[in-house]
N, C-alpha and C. Protein backbone atom coordinates (compact mmCIF):
# COMPACT_ATOMS: atom_id res chain seq x y z
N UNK A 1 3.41 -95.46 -4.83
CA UNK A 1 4.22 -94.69 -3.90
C UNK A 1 5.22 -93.82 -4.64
N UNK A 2 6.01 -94.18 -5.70
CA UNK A 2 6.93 -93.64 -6.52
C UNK A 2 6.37 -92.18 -7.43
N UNK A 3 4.59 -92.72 -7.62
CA UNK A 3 4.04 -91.53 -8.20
C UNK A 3 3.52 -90.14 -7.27
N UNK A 4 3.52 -90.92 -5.88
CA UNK A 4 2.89 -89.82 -4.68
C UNK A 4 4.15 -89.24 -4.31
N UNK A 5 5.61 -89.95 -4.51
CA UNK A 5 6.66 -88.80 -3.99
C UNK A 5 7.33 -87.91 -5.09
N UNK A 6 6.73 -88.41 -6.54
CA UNK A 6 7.45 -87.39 -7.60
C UNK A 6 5.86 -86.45 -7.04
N UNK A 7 4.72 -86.59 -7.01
CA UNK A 7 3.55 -85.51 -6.79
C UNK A 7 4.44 -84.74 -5.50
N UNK A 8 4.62 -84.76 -4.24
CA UNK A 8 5.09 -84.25 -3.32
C UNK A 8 6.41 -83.34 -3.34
N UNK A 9 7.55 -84.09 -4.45
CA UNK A 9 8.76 -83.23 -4.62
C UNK A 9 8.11 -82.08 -5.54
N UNK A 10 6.77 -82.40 -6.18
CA UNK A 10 6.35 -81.24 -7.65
C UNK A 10 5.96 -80.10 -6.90
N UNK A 11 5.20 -80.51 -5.88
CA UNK A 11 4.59 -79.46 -5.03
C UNK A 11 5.40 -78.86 -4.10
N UNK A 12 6.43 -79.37 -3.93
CA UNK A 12 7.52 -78.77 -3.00
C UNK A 12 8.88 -77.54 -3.62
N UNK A 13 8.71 -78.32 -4.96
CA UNK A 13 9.54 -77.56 -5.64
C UNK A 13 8.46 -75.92 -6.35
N UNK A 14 7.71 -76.28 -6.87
CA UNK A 14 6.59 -75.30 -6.96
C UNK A 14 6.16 -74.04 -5.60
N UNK A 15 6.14 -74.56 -4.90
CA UNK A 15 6.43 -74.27 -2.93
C UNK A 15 7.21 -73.25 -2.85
N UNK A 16 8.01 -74.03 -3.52
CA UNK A 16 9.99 -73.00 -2.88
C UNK A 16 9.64 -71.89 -4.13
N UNK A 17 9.13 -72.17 -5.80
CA UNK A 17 9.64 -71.79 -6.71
C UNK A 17 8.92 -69.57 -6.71
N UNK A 18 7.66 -70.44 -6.00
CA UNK A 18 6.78 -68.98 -5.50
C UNK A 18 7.14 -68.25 -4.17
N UNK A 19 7.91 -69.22 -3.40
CA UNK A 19 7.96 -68.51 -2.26
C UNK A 19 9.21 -67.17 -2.50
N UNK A 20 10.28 -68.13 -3.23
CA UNK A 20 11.41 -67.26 -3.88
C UNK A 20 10.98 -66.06 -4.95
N UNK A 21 10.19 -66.03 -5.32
CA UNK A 21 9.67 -65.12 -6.36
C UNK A 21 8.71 -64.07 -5.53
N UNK A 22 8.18 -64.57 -4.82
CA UNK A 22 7.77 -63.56 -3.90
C UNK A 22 8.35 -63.12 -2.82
N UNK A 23 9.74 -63.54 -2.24
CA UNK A 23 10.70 -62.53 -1.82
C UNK A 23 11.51 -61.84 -2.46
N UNK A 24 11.31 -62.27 -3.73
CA UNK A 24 12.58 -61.05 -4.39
C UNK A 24 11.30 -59.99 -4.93
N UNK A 25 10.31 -60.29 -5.02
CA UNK A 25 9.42 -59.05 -5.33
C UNK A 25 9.12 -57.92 -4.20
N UNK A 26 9.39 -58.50 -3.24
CA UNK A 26 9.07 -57.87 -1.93
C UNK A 26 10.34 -56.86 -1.46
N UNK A 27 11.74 -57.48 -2.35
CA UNK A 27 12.99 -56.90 -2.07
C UNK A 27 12.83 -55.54 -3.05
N UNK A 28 12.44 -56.16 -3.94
CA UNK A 28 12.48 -55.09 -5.45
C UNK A 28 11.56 -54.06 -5.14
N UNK A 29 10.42 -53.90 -4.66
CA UNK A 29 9.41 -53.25 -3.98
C UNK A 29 9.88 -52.21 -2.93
N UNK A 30 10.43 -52.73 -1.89
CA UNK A 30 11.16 -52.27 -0.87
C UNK A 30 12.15 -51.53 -1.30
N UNK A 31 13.26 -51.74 -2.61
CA UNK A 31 14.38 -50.93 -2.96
C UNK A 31 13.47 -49.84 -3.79
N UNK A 32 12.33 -50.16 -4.54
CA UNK A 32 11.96 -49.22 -5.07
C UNK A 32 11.48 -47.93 -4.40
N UNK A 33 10.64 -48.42 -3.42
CA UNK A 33 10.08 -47.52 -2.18
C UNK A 33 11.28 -46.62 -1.73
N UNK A 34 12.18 -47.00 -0.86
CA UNK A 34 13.27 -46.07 -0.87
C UNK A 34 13.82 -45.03 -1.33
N UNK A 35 14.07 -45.97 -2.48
CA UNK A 35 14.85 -44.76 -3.34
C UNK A 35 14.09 -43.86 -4.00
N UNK A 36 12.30 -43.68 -3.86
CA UNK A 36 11.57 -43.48 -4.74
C UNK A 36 11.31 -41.90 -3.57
N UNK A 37 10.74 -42.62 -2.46
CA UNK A 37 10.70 -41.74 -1.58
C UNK A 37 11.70 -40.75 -0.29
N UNK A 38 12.58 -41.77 -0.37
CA UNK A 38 13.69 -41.06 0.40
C UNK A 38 15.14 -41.65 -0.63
N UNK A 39 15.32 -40.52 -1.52
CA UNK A 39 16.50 -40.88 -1.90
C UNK A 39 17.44 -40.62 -1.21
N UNK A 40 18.57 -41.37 -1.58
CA UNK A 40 19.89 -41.71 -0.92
C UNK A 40 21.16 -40.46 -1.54
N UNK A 41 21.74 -39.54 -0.94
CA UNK A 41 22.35 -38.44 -1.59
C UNK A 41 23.41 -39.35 -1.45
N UNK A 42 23.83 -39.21 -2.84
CA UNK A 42 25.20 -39.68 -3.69
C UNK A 42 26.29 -39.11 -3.31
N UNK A 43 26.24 -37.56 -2.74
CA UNK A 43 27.49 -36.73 -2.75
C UNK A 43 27.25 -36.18 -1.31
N UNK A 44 27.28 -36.67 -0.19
CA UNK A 44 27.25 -35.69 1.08
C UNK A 44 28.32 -34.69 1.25
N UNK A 45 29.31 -34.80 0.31
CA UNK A 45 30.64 -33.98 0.39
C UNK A 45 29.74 -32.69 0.11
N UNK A 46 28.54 -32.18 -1.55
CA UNK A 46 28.44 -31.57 -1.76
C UNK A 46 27.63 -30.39 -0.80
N UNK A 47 26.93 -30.91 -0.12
CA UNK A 47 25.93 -30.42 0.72
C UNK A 47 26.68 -29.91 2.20
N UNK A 48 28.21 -30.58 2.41
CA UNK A 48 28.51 -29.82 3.84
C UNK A 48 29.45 -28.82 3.07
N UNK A 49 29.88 -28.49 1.70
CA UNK A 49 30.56 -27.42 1.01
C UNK A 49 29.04 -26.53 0.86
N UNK A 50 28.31 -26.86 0.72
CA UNK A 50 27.00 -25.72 0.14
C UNK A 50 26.54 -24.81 2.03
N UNK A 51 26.91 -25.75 2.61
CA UNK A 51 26.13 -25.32 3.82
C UNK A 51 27.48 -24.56 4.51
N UNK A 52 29.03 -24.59 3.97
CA UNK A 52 29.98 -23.56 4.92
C UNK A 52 30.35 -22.92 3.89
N UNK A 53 29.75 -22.77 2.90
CA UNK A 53 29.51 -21.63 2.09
C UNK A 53 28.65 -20.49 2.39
N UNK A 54 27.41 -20.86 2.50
CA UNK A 54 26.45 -20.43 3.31
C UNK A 54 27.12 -19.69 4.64
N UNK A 55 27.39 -20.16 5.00
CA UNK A 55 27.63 -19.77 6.73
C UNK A 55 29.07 -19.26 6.44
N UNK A 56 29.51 -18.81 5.66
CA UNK A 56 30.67 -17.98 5.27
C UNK A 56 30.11 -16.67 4.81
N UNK A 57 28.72 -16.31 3.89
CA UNK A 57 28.47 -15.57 3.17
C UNK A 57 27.71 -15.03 4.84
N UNK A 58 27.73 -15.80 5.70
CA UNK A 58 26.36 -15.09 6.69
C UNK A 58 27.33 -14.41 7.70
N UNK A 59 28.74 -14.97 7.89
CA UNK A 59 29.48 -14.43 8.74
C UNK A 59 30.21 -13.15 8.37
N UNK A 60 30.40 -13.10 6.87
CA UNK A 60 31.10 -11.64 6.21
C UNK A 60 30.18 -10.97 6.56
N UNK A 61 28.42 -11.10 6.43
CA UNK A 61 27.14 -10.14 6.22
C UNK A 61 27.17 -9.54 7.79
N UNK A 62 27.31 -10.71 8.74
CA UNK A 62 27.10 -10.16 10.49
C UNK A 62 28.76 -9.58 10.66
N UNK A 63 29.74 -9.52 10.07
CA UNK A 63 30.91 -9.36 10.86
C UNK A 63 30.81 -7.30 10.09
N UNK A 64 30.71 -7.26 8.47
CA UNK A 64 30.53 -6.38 7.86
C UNK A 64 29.40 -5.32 8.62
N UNK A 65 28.26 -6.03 9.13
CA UNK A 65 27.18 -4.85 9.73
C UNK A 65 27.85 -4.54 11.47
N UNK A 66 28.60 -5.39 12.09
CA UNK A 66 29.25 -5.07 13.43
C UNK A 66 30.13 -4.45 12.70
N UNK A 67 31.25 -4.19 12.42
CA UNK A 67 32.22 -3.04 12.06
C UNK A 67 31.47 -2.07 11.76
N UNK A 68 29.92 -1.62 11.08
CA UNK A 68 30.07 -0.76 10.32
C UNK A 68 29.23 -0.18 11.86
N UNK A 69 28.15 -0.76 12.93
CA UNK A 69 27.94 -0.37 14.08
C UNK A 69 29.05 0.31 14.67
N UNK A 70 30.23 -0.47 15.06
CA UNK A 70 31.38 -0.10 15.94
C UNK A 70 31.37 1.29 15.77
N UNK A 71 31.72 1.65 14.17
CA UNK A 71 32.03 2.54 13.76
C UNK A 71 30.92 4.17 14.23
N UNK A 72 29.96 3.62 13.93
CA UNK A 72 28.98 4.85 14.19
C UNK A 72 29.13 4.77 15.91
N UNK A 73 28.67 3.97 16.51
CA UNK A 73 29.22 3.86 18.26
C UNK A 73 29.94 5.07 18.38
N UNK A 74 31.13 4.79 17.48
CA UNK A 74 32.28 5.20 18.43
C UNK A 74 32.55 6.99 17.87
N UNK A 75 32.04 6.87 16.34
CA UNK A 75 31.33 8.34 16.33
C UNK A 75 30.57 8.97 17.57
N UNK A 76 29.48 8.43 17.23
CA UNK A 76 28.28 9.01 18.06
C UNK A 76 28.83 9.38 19.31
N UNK A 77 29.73 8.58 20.45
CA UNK A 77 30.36 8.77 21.41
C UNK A 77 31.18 9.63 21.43
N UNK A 78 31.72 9.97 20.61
CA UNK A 78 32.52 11.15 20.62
C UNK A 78 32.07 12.24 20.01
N UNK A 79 31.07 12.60 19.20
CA UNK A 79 30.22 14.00 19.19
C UNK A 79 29.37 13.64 20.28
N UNK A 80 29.43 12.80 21.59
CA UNK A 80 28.56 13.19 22.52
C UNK A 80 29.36 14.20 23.23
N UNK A 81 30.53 13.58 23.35
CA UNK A 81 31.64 13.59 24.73
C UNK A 81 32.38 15.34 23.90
N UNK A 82 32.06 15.63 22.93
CA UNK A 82 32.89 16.89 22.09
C UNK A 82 32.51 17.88 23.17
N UNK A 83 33.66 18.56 23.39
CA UNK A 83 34.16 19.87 23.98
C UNK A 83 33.32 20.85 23.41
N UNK A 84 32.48 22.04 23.90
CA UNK A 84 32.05 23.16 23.41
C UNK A 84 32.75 24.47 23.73
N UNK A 85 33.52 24.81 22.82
CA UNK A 85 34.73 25.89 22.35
C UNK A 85 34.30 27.36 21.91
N UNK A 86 34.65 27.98 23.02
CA UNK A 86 34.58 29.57 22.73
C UNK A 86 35.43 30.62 21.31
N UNK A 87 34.78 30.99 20.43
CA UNK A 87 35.43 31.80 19.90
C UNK A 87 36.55 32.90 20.62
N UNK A 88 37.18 32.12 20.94
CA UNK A 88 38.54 33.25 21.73
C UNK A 88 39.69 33.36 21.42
N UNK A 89 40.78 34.33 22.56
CA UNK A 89 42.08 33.45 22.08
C UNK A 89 42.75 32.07 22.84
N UNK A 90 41.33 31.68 23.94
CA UNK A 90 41.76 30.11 24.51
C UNK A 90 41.67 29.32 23.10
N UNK A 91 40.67 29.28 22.19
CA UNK A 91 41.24 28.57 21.06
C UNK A 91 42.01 28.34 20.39
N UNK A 92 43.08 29.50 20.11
CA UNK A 92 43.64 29.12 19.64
C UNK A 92 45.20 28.63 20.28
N UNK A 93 45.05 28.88 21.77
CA UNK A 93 46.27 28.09 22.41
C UNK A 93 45.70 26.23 22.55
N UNK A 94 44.18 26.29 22.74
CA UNK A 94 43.90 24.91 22.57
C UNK A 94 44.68 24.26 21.57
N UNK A 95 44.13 24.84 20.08
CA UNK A 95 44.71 24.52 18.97
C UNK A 95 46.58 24.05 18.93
N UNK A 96 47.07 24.89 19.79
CA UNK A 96 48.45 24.82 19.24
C UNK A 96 49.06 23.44 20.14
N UNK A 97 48.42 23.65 21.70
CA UNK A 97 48.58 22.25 22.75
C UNK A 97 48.31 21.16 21.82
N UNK A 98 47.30 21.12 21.25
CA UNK A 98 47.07 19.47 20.41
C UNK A 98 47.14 19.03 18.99
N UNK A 99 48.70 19.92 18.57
CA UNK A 99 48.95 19.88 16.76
C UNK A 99 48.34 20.73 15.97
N UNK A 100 47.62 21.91 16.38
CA UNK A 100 46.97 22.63 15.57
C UNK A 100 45.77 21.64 15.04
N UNK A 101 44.73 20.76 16.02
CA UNK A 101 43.69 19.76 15.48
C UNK A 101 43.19 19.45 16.15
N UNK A 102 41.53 19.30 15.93
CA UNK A 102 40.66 19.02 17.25
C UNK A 102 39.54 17.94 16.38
N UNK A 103 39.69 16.96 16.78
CA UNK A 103 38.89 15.59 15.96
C UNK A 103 37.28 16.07 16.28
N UNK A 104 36.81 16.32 17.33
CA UNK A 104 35.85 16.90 17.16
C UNK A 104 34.89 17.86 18.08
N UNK A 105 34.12 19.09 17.55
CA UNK A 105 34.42 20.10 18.91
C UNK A 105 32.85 20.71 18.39
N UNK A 106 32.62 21.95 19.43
CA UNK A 106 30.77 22.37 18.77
C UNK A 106 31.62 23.99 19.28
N UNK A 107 31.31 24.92 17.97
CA UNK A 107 31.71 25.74 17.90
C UNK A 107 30.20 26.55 17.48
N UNK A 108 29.63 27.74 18.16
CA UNK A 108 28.61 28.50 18.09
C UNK A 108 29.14 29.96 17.33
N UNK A 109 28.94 30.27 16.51
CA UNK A 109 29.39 32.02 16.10
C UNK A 109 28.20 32.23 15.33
N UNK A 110 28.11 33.83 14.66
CA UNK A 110 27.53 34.03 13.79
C UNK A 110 27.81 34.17 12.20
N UNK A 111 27.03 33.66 11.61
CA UNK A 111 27.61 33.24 10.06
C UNK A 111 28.31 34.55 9.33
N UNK A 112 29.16 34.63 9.02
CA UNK A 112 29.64 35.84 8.41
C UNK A 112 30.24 35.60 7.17
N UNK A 113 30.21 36.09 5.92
CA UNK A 113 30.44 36.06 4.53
C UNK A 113 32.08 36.81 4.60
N UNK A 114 32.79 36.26 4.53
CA UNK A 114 34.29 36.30 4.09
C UNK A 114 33.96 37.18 2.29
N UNK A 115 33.99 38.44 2.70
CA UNK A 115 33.85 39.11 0.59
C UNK A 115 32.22 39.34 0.44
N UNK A 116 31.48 39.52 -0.45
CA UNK A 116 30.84 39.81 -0.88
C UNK A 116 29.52 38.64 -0.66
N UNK A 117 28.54 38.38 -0.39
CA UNK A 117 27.32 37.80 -0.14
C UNK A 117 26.64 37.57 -1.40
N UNK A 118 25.82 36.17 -1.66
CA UNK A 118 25.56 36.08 -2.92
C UNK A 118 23.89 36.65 -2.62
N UNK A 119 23.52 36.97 -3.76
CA UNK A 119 21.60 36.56 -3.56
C UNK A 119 21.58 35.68 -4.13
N UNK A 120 19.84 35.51 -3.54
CA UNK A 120 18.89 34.15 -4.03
C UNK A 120 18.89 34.24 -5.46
N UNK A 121 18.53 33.83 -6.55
CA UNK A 121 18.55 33.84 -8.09
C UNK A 121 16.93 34.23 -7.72
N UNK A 122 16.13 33.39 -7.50
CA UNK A 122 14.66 33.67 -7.16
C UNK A 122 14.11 34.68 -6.43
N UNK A 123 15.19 34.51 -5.11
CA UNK A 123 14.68 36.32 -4.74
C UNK A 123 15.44 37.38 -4.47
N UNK A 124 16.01 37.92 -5.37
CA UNK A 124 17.48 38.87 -4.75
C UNK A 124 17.14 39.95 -3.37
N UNK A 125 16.41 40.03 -2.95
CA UNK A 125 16.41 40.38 -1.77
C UNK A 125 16.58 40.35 -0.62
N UNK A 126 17.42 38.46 -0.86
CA UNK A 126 17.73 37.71 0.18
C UNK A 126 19.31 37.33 -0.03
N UNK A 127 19.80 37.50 1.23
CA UNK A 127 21.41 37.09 0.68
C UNK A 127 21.56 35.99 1.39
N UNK A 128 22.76 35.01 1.54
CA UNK A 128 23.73 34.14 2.28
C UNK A 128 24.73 33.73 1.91
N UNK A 129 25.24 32.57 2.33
CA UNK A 129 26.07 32.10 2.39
C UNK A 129 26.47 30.72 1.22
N UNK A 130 25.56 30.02 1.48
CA UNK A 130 24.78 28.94 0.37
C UNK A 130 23.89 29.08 0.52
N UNK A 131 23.59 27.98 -0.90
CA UNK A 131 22.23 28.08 -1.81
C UNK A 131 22.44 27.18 -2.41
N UNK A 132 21.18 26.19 -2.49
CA UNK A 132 20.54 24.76 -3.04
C UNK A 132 19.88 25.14 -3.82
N UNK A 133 19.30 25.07 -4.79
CA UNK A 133 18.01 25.19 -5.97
C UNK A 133 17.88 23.64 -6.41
N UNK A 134 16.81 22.94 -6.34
CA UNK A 134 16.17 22.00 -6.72
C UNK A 134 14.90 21.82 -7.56
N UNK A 135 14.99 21.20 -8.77
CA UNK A 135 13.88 21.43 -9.45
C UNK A 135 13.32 19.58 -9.61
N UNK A 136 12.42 19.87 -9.00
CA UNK A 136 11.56 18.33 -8.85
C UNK A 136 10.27 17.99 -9.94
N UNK A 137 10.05 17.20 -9.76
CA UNK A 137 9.16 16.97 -10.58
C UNK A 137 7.95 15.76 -9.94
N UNK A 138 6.55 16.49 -10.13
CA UNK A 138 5.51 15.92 -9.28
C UNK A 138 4.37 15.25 -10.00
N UNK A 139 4.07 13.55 -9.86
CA UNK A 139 3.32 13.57 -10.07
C UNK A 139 2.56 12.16 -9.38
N UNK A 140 1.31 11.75 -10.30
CA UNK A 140 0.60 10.77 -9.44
C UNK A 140 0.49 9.66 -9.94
N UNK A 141 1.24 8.03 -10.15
CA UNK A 141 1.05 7.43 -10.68
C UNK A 141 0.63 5.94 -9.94
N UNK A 142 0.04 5.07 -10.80
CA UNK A 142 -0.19 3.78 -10.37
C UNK A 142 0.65 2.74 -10.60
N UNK A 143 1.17 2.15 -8.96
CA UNK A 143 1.61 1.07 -8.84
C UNK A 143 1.24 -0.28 -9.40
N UNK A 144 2.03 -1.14 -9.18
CA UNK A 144 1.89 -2.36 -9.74
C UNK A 144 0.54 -3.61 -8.81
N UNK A 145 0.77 -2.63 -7.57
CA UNK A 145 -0.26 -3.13 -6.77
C UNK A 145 -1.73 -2.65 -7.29
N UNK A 146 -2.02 -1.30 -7.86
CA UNK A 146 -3.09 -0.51 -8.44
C UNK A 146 -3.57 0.23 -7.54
N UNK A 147 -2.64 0.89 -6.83
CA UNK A 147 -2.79 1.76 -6.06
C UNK A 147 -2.49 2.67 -6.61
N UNK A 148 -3.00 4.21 -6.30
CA UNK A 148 -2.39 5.58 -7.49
C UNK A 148 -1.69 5.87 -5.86
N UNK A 149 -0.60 6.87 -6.35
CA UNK A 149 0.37 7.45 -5.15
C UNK A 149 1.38 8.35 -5.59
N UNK A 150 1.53 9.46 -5.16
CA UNK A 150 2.46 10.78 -5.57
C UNK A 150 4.19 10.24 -5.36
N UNK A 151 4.58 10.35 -6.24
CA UNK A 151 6.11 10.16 -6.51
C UNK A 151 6.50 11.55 -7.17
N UNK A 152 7.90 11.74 -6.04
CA UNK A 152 8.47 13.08 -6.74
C UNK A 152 9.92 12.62 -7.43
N UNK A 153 10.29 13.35 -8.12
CA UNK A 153 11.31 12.98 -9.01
C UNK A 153 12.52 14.15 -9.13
N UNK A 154 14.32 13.78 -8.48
CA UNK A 154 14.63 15.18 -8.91
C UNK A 154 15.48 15.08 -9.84
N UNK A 155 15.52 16.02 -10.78
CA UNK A 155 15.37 16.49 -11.94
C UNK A 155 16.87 17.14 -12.09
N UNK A 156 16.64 17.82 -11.78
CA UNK A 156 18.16 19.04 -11.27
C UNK A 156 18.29 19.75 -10.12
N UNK A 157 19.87 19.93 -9.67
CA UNK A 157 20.23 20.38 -8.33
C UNK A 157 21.20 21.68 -8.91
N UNK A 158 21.25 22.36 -8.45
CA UNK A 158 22.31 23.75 -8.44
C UNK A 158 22.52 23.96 -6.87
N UNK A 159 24.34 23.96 -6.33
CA UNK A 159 24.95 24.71 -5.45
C UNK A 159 25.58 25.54 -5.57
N UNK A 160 25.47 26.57 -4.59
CA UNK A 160 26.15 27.77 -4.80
C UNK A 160 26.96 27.94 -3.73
N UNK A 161 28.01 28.53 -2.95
CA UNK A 161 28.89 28.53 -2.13
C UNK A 161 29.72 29.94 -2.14
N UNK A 162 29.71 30.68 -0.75
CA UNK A 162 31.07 31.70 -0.69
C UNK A 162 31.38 31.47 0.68
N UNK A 163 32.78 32.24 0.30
CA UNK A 163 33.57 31.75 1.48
C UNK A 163 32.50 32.62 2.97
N UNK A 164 32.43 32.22 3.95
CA UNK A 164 31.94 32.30 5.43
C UNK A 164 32.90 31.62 6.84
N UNK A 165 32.63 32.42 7.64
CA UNK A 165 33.31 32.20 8.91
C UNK A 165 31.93 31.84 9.92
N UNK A 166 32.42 31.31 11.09
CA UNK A 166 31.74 31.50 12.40
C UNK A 166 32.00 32.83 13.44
N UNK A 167 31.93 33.79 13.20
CA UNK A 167 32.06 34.97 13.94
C UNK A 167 31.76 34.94 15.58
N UNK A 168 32.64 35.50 16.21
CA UNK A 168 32.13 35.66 17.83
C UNK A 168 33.13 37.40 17.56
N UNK A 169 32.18 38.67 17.93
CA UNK A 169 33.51 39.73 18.00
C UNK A 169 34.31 39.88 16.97
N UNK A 170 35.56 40.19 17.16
CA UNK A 170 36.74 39.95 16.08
C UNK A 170 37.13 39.05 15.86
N UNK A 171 36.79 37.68 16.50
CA UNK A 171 37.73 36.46 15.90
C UNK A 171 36.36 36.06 15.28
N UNK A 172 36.84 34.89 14.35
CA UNK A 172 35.93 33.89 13.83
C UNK A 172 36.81 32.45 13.20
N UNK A 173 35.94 31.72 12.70
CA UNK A 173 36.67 30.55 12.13
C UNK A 173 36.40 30.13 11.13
N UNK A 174 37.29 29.96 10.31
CA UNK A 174 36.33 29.85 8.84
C UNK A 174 35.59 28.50 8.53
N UNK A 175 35.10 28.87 7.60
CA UNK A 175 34.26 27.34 7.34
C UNK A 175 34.80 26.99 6.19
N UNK A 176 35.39 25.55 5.40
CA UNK A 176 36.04 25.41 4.48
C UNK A 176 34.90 24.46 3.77
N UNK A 177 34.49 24.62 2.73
CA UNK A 177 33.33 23.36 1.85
C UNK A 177 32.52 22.57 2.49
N UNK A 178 31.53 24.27 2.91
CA UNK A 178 30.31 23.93 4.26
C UNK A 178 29.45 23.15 3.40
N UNK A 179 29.46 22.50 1.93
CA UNK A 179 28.26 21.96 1.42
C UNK A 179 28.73 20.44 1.32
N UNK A 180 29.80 20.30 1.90
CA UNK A 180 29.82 18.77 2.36
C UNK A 180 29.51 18.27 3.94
N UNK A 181 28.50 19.11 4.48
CA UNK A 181 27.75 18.59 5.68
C UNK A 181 27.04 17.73 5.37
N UNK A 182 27.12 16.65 6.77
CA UNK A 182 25.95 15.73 6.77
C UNK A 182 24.60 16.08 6.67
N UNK A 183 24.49 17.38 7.56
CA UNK A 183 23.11 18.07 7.61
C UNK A 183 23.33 19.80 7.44
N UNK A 184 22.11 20.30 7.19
CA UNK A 184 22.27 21.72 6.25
C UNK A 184 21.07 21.77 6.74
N UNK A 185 20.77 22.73 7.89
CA UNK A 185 19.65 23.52 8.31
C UNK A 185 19.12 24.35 7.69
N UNK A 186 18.64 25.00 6.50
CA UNK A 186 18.53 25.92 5.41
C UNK A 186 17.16 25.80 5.70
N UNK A 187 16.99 27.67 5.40
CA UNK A 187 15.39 27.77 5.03
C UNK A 187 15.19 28.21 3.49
N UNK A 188 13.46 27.44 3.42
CA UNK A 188 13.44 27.76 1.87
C UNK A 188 12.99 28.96 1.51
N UNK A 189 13.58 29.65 0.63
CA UNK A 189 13.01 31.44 0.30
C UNK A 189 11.77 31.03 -0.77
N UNK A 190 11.91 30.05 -1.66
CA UNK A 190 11.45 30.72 -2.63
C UNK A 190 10.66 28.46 -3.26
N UNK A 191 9.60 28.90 -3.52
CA UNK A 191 9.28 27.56 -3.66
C UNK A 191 7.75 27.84 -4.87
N UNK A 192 7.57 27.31 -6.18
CA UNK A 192 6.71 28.05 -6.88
C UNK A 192 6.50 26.47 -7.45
N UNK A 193 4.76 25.88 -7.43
CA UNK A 193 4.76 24.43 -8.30
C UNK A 193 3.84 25.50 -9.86
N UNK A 194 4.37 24.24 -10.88
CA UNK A 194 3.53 24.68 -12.05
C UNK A 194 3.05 23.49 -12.58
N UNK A 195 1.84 23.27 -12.53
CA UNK A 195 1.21 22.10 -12.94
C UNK A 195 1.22 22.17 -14.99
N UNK A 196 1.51 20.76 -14.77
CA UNK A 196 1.43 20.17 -16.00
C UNK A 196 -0.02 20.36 -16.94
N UNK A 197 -0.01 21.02 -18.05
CA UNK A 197 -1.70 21.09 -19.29
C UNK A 197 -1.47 19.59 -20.05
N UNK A 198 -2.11 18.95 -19.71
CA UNK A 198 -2.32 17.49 -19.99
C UNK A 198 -3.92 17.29 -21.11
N UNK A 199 -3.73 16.76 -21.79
CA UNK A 199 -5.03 16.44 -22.97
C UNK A 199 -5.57 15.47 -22.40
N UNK A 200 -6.37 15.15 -23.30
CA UNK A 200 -7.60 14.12 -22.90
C UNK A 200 -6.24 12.77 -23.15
N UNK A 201 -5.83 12.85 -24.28
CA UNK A 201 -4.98 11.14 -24.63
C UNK A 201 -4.22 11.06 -23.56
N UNK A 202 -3.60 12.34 -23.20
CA UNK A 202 -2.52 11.77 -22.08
C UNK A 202 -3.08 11.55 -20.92
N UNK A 203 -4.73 11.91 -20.45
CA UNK A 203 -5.37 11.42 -19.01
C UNK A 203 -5.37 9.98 -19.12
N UNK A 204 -6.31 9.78 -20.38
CA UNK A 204 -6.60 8.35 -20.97
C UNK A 204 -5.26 7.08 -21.03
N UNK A 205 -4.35 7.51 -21.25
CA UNK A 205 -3.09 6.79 -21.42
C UNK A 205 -2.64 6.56 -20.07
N UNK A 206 -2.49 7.78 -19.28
CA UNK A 206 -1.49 7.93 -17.89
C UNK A 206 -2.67 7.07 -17.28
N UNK A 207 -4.08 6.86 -17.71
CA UNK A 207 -5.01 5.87 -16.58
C UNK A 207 -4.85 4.87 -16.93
N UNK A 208 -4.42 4.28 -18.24
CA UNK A 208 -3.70 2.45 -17.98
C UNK A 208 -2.40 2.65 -18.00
């Protein structure tokens, strides 16, 4: 009997000795899994600073493109709403009622050269007021995609400028540094391409 209960405590203790060894393997397993597959972020501080950073850089970007809307709005609305003003002498009592200044108005005359009229350099047979000369440069190259496609290139600009009025009759109004318009209706007098004499190396080259 003494030998069947030391056999029974052997097997009992043996019992416990695996059962314990196979719950801490099962723990160790389980912590490994975790952290293996869903790690545990150490720093949540860093991630709600990264994310109202973020949403700081997105609110300057939307607040910066609404001001810069407002702005054209409230242009656009007011060269809608602009007064169209007779070369007269109601202009110039307009003028004097509101500070000698009109924010913004559509005035029609005919262009008139204040002095002497320049010519074209290209075609002196032609006079005005201004004059643009642009010298571009044309050719056909391949993208990175390997597509071939014409890209122009400019090269050099020349302005020319004399003084001009808006004429109606005897009055007119002058125009002060008409080549800082947004837009410049100009026709072109004079427009001449001269193609490039290219060799065989430079076809061969410009094709890789």
């Amino acid at each position: 009997s003494c030998q069947r209960d030391r056999l029974l405590f052997l097997l009992l203790l043996l019992n416990f000795s695996v059962e314990s060894n196979f719950v801490k393997k099962d723990r160790f397993l389980d912590r490994n899994y975790y952290t293996k597959d869903r790690p545990v972020n150490r720093f949540p501080a860093m991630d709600f600073v990264q994310e109202a950073v973020f949403l700081g850089v997105d609110v300057l970007v939307l607040g910066l493109c609404f001001r810069e809307y407002y702005q054209l709005k409230k242009i656009s609305k007011a060269l809608k709403d602009a007064p169209q003003l007779a070369i007269d002498d109601s202009l110039t009592d307009r003028l004097r009622k509101s500070g000698n200044k009109i924010n913004y108005g559509v005035i029609r005359g005919t262009v008139t050269p204040i002095g002497t009229p320049m010519h074209a350099v290209m075609s002196p047979s032609v006079t005005g007021v201004l004059q643009i000369m642009k010298l571009n440069e044309h050719r056909v190259a391949r993208g990175f995609a390997g597509f071939w496609a014409e890209q122009r290139k400019l090269i050099h600009i020349s302005c020319n400028e004399v003084p001009f009025k808006l004429a109606s009759g005897k009055l007119g109004v002058e125009v002060v540094d008409g080549l800082s318009a947004e837009i410049l209706d100009m026709d072109t007098v004079y427009d001449n391409y001269e193609p490039s004499s290219l060799s065989l190396f430079d076809h061969i080259f410009g094709f890789f």
